[in-house]
Protein backbone atom coordinates (compact mmCIF):
# COMPACT_ATOMS: atom_id res chain seq x y z
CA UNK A 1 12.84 3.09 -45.38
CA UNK A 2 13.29 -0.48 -45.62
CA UNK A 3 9.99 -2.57 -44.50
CA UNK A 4 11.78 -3.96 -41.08
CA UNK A 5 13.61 -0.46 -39.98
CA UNK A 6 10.54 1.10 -38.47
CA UNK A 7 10.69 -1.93 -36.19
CA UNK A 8 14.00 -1.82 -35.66
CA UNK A 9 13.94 2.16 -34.77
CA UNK A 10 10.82 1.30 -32.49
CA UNK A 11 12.58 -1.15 -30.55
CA UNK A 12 15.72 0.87 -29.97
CA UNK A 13 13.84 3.70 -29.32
CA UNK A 14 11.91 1.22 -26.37
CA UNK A 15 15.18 -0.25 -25.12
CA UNK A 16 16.77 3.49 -24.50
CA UNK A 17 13.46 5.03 -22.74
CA UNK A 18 14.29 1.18 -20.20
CA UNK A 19 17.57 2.58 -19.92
CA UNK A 20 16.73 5.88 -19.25
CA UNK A 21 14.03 4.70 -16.69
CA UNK A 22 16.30 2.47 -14.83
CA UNK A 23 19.54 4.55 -14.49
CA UNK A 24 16.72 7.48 -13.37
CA UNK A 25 15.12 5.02 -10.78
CA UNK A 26 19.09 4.24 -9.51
CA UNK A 27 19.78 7.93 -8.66
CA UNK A 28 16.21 8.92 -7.11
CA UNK A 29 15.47 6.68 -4.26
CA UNK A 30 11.90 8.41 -3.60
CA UNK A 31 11.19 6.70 -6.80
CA UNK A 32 12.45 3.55 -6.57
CA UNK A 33 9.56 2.54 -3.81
CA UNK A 34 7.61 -0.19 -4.75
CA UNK A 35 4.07 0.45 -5.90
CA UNK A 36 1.04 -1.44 -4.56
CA UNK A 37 -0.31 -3.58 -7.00
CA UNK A 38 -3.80 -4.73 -7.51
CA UNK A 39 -2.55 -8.31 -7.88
CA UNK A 40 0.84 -9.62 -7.98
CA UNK A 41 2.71 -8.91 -11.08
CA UNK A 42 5.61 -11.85 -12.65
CA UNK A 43 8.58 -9.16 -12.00
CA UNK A 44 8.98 -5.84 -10.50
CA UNK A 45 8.93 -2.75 -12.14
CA UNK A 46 10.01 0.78 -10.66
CA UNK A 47 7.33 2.90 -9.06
CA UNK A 48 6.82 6.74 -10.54
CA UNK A 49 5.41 9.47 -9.06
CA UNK A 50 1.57 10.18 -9.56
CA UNK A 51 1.15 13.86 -9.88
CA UNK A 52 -2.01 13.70 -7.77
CA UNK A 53 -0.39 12.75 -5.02
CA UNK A 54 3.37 13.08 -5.29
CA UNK A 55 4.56 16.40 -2.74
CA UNK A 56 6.31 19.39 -4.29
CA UNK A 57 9.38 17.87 -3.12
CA UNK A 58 9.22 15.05 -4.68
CA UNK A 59 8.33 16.44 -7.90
CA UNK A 60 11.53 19.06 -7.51
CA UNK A 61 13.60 15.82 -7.57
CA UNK A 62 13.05 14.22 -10.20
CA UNK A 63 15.85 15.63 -13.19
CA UNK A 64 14.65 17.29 -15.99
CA UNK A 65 11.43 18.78 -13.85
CA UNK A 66 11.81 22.62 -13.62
CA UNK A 67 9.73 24.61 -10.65
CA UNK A 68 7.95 26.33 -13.13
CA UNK A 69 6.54 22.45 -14.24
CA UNK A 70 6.61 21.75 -10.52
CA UNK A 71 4.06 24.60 -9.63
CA UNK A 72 2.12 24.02 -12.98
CA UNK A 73 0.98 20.13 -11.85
CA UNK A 74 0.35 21.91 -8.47
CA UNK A 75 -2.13 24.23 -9.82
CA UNK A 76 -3.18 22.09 -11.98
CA UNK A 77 -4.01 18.96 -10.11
CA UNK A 78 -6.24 16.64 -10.03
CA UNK A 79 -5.96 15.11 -13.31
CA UNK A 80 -8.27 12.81 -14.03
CA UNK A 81 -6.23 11.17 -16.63
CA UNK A 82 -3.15 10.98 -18.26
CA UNK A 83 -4.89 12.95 -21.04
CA UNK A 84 -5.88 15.31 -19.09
CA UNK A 85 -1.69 15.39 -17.21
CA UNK A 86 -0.90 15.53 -20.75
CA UNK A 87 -2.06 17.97 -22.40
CA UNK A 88 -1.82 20.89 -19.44
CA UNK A 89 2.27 19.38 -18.66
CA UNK A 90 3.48 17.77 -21.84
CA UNK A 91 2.51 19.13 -24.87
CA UNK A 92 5.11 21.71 -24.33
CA UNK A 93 7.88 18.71 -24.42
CA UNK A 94 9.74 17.41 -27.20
CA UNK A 95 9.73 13.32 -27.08
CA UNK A 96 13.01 13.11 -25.46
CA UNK A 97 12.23 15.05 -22.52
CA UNK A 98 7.97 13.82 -22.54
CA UNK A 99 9.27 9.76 -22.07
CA UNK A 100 11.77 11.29 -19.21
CA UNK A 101 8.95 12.90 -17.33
CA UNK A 102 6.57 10.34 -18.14
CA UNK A 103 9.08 7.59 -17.00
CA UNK A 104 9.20 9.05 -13.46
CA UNK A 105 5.99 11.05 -13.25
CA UNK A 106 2.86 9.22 -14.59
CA UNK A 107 -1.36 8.99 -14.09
CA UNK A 108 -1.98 5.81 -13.91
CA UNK A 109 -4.70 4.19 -16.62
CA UNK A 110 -7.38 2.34 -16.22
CA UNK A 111 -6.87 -0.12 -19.05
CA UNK A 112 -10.94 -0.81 -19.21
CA UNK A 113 -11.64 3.20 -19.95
CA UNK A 114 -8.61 4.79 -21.59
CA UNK A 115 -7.89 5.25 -25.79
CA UNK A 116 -5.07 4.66 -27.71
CA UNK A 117 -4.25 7.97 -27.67
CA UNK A 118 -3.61 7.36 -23.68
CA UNK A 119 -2.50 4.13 -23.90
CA UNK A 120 0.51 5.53 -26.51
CA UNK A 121 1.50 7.95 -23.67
CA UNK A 122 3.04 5.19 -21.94
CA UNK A 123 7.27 5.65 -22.32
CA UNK A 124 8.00 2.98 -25.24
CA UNK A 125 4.83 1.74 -26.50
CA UNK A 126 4.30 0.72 -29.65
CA UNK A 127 1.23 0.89 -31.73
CA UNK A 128 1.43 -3.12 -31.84
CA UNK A 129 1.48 -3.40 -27.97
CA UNK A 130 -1.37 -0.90 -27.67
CA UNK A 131 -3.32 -3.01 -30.19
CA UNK A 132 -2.54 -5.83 -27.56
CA UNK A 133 -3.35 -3.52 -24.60
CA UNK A 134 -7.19 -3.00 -26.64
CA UNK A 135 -7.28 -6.59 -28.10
CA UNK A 136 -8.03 -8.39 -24.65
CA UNK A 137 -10.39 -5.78 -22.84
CA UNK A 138 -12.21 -6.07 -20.34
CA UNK A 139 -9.48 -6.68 -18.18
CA UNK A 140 -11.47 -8.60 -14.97
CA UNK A 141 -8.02 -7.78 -12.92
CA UNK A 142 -4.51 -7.02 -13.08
CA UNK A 143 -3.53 -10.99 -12.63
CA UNK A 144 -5.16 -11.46 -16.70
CA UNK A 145 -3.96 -8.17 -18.04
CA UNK A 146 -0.05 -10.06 -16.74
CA UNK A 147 -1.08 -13.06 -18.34
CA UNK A 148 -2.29 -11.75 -22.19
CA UNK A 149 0.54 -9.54 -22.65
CA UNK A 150 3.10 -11.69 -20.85
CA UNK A 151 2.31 -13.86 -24.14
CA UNK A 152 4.42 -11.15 -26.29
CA UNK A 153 7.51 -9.58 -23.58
CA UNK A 154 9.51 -10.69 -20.83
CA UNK A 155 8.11 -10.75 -17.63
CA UNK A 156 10.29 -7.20 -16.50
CA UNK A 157 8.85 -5.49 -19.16
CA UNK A 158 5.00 -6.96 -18.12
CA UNK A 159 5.74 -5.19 -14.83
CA UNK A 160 7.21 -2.08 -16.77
CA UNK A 161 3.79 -1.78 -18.25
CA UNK A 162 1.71 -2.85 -15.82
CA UNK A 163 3.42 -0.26 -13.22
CA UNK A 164 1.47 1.93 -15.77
CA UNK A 165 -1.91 0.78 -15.74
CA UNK A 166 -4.62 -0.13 -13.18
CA UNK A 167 -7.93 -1.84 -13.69
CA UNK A 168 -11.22 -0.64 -12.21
């Protein structure tokens, strides 16, 4: 594989799962509500459902979520992370259908006490954005974590993340 191809797979791979976000966001209108932010972020992104608090209902309509994953987070709930949402709903997923779920159904993270390995769950990150996520920790509040990585995307997809992430 040529040295620049990973990159170029990585970004086409992150420009789909934005597709795939926003025409999902356009046909659920539960969804589309905006999410109460910490502090004010530079665009707006598309809420998702938590699975702590998201209704049976809600869950049933999101596409691609079958009852039997529907009465799984049920049972399951709380999670205390996206770990933890993880590993009891999506390791059973291939990547295609984990970004969907994850795109509309998501814990958020606390960017001061999460791991790579949480931060990567995030629908198209990239190990160089994580290393971005980690590089500027701690986070005092939302308002810096908009400013450091607005250095390296537009400001959509600094709300796209940051609809991801909380700081506590």
């Amino acid at each position: 594989m040529k040295p620049y191809a990973k990159e170029i797979v990585d970004m086409l791979v992150r420009y789909a799962v934005l597709a795939a976000t926003a025409a999902l966001m356009a046909t659920q209108p539960a969804l589309s509500q905006p999410q109460r932010a910490a502090s004010p972020a530079p665009a707006r992104a598309p809420a998702r459902l938590n699975p702590n608090t998201a209704t049976d209902a809600q869950l049933r309509a999101v596409p691609g979520v079958p009852a039997a994953m529907v009465a799984t987070i049920a049972r399951s709930r709380p999670f205390a992370t996206m770990r933890e949402f993880h590993a009891r709903v999506g390791t059973g997923l291939n990547d295609t259908q984990r970004q969907a779920l994850y795109s509309a159904v998501f814990v958020p993270i606390n960017l001061n006490a999460t791991t790579r390995e949480e931060i990567m769950l995030i629908p198209g990150m990239t190990t160089r954005m994580a290393h971005e996520f980690e590089e500027y920790r701690p986070y005092a509040d939302m308002n810096q974590f908009n400013k450091e990585i607005g250095k390296y995307v537009p400001p959509a997809e600094v709300a796209r993340l940051a609809s991801y992430v909380t700081v506590r």
